[in-house]
Protein backbone atom coordinates (compact mmCIF):
# COMPACT_ATOMS: atom_id res chain seq x y z
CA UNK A 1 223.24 179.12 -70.54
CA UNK A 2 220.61 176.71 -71.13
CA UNK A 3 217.59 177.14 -69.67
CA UNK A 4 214.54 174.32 -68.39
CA UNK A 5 212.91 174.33 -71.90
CA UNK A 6 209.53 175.62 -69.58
CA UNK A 7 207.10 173.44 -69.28
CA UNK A 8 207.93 176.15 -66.67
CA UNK A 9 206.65 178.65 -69.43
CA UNK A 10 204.42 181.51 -68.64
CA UNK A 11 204.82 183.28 -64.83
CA UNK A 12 207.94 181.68 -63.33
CA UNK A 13 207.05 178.84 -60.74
CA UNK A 14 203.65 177.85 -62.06
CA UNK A 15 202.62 173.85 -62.80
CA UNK A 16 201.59 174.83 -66.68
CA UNK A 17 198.44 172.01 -66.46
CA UNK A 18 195.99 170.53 -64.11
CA UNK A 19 196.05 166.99 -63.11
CA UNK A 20 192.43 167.01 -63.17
CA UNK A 21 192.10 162.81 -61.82
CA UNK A 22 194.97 162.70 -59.22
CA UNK A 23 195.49 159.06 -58.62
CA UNK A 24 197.13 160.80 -55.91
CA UNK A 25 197.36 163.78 -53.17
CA UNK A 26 200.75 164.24 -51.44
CA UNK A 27 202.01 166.58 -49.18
CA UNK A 28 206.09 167.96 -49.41
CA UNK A 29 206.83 169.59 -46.50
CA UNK A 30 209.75 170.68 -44.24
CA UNK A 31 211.80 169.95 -47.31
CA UNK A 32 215.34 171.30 -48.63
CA UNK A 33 216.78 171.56 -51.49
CA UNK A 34 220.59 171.19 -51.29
CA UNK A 35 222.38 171.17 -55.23
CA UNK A 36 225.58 171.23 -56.66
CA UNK A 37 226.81 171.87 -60.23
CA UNK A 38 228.04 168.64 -61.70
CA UNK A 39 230.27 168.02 -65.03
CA UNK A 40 227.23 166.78 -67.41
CA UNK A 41 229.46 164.09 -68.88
CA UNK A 42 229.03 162.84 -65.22
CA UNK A 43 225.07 163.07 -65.11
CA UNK A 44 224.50 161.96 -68.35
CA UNK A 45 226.29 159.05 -68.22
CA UNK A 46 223.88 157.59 -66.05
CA UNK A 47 220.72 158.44 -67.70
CA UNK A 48 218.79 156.15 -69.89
CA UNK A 49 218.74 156.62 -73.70
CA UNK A 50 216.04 159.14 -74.50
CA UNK A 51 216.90 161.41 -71.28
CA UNK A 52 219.50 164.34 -72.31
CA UNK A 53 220.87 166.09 -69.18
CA UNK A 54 219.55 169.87 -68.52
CA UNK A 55 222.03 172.35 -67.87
CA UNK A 56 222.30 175.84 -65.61
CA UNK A 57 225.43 178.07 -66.42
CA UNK A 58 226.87 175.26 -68.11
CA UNK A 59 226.70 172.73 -65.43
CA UNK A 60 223.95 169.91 -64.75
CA UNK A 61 223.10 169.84 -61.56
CA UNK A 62 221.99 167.35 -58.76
CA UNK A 63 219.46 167.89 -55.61
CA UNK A 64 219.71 165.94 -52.36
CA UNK A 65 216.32 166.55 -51.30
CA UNK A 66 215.15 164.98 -47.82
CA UNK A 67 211.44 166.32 -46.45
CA UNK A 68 209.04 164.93 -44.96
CA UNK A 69 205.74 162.94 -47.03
CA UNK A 70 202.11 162.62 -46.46
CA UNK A 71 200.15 160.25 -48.67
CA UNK A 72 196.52 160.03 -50.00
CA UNK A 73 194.57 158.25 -52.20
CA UNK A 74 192.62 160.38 -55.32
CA UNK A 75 189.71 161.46 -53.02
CA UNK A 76 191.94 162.51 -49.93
CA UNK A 77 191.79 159.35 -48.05
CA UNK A 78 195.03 158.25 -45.67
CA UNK A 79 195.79 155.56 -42.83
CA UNK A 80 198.17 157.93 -41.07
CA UNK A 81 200.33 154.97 -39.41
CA UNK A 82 201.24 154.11 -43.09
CA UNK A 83 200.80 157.23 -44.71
CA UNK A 84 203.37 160.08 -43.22
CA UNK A 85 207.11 159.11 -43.38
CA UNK A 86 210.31 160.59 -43.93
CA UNK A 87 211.61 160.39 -47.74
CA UNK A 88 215.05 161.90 -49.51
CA UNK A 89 215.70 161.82 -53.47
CA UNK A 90 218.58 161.91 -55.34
CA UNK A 91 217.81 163.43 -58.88
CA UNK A 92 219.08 165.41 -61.49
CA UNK A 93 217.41 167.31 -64.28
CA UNK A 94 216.46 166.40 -68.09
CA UNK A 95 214.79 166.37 -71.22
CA UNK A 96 213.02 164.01 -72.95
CA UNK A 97 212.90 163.29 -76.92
CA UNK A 98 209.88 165.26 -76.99
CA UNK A 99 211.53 168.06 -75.51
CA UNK A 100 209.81 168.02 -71.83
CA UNK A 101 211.87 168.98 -69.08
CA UNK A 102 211.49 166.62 -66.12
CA UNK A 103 213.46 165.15 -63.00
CA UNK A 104 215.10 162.20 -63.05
CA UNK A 105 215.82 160.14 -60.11
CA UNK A 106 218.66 158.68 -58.83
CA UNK A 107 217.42 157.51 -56.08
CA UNK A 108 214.47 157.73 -53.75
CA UNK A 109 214.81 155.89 -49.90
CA UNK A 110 211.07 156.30 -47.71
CA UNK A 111 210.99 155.17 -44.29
CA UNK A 112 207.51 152.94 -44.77
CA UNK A 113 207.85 149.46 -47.06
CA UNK A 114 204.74 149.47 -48.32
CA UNK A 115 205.40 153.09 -50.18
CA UNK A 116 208.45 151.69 -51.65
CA UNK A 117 206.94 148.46 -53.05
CA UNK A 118 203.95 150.68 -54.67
CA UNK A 119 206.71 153.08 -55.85
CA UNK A 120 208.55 150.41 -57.67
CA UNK A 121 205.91 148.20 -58.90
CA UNK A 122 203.31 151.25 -60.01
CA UNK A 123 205.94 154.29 -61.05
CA UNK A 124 208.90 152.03 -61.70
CA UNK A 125 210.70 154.76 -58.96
CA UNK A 126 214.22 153.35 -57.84
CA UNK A 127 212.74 153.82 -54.30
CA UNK A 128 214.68 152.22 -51.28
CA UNK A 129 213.29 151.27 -47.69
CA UNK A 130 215.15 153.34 -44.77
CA UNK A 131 215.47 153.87 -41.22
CA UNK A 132 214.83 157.98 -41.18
CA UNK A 133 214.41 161.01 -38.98
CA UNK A 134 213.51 164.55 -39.08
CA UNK A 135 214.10 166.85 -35.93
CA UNK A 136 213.73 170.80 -35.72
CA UNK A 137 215.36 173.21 -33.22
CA UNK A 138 213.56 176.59 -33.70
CA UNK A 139 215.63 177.88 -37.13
CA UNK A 140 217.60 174.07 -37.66
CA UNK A 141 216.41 170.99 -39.08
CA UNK A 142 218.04 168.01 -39.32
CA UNK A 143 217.56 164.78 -41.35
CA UNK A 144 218.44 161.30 -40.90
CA UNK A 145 218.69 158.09 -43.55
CA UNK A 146 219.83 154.54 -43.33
CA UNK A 147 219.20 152.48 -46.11
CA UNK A 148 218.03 149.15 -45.30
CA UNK A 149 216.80 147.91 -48.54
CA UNK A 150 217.88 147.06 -51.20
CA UNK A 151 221.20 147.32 -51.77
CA UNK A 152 224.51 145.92 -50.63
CA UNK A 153 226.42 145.95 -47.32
CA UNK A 154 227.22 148.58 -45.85
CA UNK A 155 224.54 150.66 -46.57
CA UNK A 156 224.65 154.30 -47.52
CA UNK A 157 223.95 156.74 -44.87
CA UNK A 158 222.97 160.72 -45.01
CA UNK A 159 222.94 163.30 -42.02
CA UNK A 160 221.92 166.82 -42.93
CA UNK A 161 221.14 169.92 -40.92
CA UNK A 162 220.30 173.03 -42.19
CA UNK A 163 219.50 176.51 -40.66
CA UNK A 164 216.49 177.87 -42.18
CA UNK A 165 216.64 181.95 -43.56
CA UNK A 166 214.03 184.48 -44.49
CA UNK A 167 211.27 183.54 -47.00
CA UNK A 168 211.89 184.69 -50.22
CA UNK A 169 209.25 186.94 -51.89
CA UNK A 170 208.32 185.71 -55.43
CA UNK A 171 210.62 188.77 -57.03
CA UNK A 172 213.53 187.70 -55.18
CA UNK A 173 213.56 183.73 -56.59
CA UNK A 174 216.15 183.67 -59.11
CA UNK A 175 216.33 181.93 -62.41
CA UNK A 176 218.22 179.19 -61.02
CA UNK A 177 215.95 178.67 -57.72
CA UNK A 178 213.32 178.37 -60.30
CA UNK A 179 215.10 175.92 -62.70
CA UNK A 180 216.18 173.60 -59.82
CA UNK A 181 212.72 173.35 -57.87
CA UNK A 182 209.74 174.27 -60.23
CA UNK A 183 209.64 170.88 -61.76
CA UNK A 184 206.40 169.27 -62.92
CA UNK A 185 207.28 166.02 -64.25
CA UNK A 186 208.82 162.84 -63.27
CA UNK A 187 210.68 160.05 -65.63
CA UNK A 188 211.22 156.44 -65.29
CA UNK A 189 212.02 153.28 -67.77
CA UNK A 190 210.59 149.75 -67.37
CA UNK A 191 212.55 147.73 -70.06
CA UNK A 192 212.36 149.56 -73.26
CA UNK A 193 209.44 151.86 -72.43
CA UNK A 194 210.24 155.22 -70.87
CA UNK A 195 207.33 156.55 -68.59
CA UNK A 196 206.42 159.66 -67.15
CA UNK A 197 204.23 160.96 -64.24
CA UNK A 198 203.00 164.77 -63.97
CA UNK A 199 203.11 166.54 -60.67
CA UNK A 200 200.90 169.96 -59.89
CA UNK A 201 201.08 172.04 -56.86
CA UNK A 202 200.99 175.67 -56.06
CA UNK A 203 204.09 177.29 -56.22
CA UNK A 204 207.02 176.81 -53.94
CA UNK A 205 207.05 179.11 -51.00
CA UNK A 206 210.75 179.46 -50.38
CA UNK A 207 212.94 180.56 -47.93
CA UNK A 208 216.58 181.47 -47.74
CA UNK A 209 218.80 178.46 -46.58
CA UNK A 210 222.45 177.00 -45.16
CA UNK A 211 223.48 173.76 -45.01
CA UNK A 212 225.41 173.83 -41.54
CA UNK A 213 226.51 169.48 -41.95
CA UNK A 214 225.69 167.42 -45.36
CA UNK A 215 227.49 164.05 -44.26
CA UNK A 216 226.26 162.04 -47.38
CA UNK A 217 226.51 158.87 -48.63
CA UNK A 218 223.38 158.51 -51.39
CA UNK A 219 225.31 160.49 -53.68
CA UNK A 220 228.09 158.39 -54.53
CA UNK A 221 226.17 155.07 -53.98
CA UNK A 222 223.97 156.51 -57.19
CA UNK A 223 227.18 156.01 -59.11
CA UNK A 224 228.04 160.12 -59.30
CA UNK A 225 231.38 161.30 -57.95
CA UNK A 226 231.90 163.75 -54.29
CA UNK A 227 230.17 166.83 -54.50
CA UNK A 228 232.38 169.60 -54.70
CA UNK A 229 232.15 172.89 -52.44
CA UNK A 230 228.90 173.88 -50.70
CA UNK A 231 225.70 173.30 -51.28
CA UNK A 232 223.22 175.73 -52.49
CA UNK A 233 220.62 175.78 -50.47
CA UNK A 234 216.60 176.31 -50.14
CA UNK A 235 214.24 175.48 -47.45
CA UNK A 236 210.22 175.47 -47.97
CA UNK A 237 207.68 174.85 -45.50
CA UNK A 238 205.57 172.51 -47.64
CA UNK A 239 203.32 172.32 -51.13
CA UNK A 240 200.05 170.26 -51.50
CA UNK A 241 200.04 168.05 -54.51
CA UNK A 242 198.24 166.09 -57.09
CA UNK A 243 199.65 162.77 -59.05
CA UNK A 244 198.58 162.02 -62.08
CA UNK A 245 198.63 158.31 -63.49
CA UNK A 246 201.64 156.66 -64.78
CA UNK A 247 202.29 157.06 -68.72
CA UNK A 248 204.07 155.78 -70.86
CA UNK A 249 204.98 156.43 -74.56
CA UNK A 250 205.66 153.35 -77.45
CA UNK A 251 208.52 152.19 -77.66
CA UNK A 252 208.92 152.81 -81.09
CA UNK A 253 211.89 155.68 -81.27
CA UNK A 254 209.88 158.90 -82.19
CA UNK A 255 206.71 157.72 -81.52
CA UNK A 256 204.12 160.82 -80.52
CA UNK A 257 201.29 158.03 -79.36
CA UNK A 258 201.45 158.42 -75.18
CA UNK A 259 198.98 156.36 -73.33
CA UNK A 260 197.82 155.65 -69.74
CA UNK A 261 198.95 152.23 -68.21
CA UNK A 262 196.31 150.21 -66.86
């Protein structure tokens, strides 16, 4: 079994840095986590060079993730008719040639335009602009996605509902919940230079989950086969967090020189 080489070291769950100068403040909330295992011949086929898939027992593994996103500049300032929308990733998980472990996404569809254009052109994020929802019944919550751009005709589609469980106490999250959610940094490539953006929130308060529908369509459109069997599922109510500035790192192969971009 391979384990995320932790960045996740020290108490299980904890960011392992500050982001001191968040460019950013976000807010996850009413999120799942639905995985499955995945052959990593499959996964890392469609990661850039530099990026080695992570595995869990053996498998890589990849997250549909849908929740719901509110946005904020560095000092905490927001234009709410812009700044809360629905988003779902697609990602998997990896490490880089310096041995970080970090998400990778597939995808990334946000029901506001404007996040998606800042997405691409700041974080070089493979964002996409949908038509979204989020509804909850009590113990069920249900999300909605419609890609509208870009991307070709007809455009992928994902319905999930999920019935939420009891929270988890901290001794109860497994290895595994820890591996596939306590995640810290973010990769993307522009040309030949591979970037990176760190992530810092509390930890995840989690609670038991069931998917009871995943009708999904993002998964395959990222170029990965069907899932097989059920999801595993987690549910959390929400994490406040802080985004550091894009980075990127020479492209000389092996080079240790990382700098900000401008």
């Amino acid at each position: 079994m391979e384990l995320a080489g932790q960045e996740q070291a020290g108490t299980a769950g904890q960011c392992p840095f500050t982001v001191d100068h968040p460019v950013m403040r976000q807010r996850w909330e009413r999120l799942t986590f639905l995985h499955w295992s995945f052959e990593s011949a499959d996964v890392q086929r469609l990661l850039p060079a530099g990026l080695t898939a992570q595995t869990f027992d053996g498998a890589a593994w990849v997250g549909l993730v849908p929740f719901f996103m509110h946005v904020a500049t560095g000092s905490g300032r927001q234009a709410p008719w812009v700044s809360r929308f629905c988003e779902t990733n697609v990602r998997t998980y990896v490490r880089d040639e310096q041995g970080r472990a970090g998400i990778w996404f597939f995808s990334l569809d946000a029901a506001r335009l404007g996040a998606v254009v800042v997405a691409r052109s700041a974080y070089r994020l493979p964002y996409f602009w949908s038509a979204m929802r989020l509804e909850q019944r009590g113990p069920e919550i249900a999300y909605g996605c419609s890609r509208r751009w870009p991307g070709p005709a007809p455009a992928p589609v994902s319905r999930v509902r999920v019935r939420i469980g009891e929270f988890l106490r901290p001794d109860e999250v497994s290895e595994r919940d820890h591996f596939l959610t306590a995640r810290w940094i973010l990769f993307s490539v522009s040309g030949s230079r591979q970037r990176l953006a760190r992530a810092c929130h509390a930890p995840w308060p989690l609670h038991q989950a069931r998917a009871r529908l995943v009708d999904d369509q993002l998964i395959t459109a990222a170029g990965l086969p069907a899932p097989l069997g059920e999801a595993l599922a987690l549910y959390s109510p929400g994490v406040d967090v802080r985004i550091g500035r894009p980075e990127h790192m020479s492209a000389h192969v092996g080079s240790s020189i990382w700098a900000s971009d401008s």
